[in-house]
Protein backbone atom coordinates (compact mmCIF):
# COMPACT_ATOMS: atom_id res chain seq x y z
CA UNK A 1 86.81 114.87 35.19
CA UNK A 2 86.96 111.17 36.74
CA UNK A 3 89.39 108.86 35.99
CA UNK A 4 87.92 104.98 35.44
CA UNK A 5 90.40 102.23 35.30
CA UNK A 6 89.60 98.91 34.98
CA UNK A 7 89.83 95.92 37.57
CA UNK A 8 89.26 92.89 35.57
CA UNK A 9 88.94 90.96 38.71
CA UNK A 10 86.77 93.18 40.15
CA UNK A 11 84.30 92.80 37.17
CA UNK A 12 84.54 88.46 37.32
CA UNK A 13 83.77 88.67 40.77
CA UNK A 14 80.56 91.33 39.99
CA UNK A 15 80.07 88.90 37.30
CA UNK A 16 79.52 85.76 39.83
CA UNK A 17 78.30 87.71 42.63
CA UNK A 18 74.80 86.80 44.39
CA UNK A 19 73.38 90.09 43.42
CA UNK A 20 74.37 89.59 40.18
CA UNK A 21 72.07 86.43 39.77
CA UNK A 22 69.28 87.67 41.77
CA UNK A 23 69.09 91.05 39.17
CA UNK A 24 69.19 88.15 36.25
CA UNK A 25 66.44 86.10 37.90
CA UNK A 26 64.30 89.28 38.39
CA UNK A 27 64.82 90.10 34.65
CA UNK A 28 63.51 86.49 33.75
CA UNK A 29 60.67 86.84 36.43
CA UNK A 30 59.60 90.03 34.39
CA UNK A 31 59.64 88.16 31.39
CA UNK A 32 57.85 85.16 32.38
CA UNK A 33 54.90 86.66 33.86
CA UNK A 34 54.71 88.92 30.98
CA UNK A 35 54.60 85.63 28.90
CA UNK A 36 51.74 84.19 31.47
CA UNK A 37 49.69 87.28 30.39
CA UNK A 38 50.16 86.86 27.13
CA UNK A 39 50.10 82.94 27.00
CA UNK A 40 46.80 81.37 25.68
CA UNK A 41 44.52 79.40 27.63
CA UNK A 42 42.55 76.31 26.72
CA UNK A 43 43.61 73.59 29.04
CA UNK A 44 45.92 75.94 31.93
CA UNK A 45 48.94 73.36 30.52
CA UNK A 46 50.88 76.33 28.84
CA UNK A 47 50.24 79.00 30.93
CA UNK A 48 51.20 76.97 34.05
CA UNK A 49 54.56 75.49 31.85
CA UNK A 50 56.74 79.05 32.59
CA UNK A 51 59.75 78.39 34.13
CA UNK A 52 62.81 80.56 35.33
CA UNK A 53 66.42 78.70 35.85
CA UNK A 54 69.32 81.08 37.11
CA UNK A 55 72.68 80.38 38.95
CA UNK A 56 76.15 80.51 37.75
CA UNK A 57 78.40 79.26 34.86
CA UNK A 58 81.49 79.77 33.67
CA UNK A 59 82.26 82.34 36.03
CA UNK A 60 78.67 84.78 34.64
CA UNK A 61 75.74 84.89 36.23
CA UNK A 62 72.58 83.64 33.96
CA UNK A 63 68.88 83.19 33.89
CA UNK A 64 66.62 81.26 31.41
CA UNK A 65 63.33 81.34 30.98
CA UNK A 66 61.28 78.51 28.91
CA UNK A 67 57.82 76.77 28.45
CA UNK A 68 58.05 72.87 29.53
CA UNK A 69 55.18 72.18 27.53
CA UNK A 70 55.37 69.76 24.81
CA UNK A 71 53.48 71.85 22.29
CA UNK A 72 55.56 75.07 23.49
CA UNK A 73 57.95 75.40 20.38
CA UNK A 74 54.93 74.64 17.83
CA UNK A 75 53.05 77.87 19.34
CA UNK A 76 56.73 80.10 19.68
CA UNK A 77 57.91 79.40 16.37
CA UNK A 78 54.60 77.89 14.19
CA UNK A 79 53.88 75.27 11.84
CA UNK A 80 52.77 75.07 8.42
CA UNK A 81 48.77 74.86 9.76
CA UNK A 82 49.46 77.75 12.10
CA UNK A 83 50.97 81.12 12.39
CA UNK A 84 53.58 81.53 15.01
CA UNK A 85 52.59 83.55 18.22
CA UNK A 86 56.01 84.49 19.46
CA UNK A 87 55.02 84.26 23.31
CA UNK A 88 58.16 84.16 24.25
CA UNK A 89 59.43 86.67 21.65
CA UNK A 90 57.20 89.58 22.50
CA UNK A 91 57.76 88.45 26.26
CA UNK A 92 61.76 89.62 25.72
CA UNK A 93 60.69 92.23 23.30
CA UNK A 94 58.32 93.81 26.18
CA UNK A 95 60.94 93.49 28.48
CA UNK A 96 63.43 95.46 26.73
CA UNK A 97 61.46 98.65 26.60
């Protein structure tokens, strides 16, 4: 049987590594051209609003992934005149699986 023992500073610099933020900025990649698929289309504006941040803080890699448009959150979360389409939502769900 192996023996694992851990190396705290080991793990904060796996945490902060380059790989480390290029495997988070593939994740968000996935997700945002799953949300492109999904994304409606009447003027290109949303579709083409997708972007993907990534880099380092606080000693962790991270990656976001948002719409710029200035409709974006009306169409994620709804109003009261229109049912929510959870773009992003379904994007992360998808992602997951």
């Amino acid at each position: 049987m192996a023996n694992f023992t851990s190396n705290p500073a080991g793990l904060q610099k796996l945490l902060r590594s380059a790989g480390m933020v290029q495997a988070m900025h593939r994740r968000a990649s996935r997700i945002a051209n799953f949300a492109k698929l999904i994304s409606p289309v009447v003027t290109g504006q949303y579709v083409s609003s997708w972007r993907i941040y990534s880099g380092i803080r606080n000693g962790k890699a991270w990656a976001r992934v948002e719409n710029i448009a200035p409709y974006a959150k009306f169409l994620e979360h709804g109003t009261r005149h229109m049912k929510r389409q959870r773009i992003l939502g379904r994007a992360v769900s998808a992602a997951r699986r």
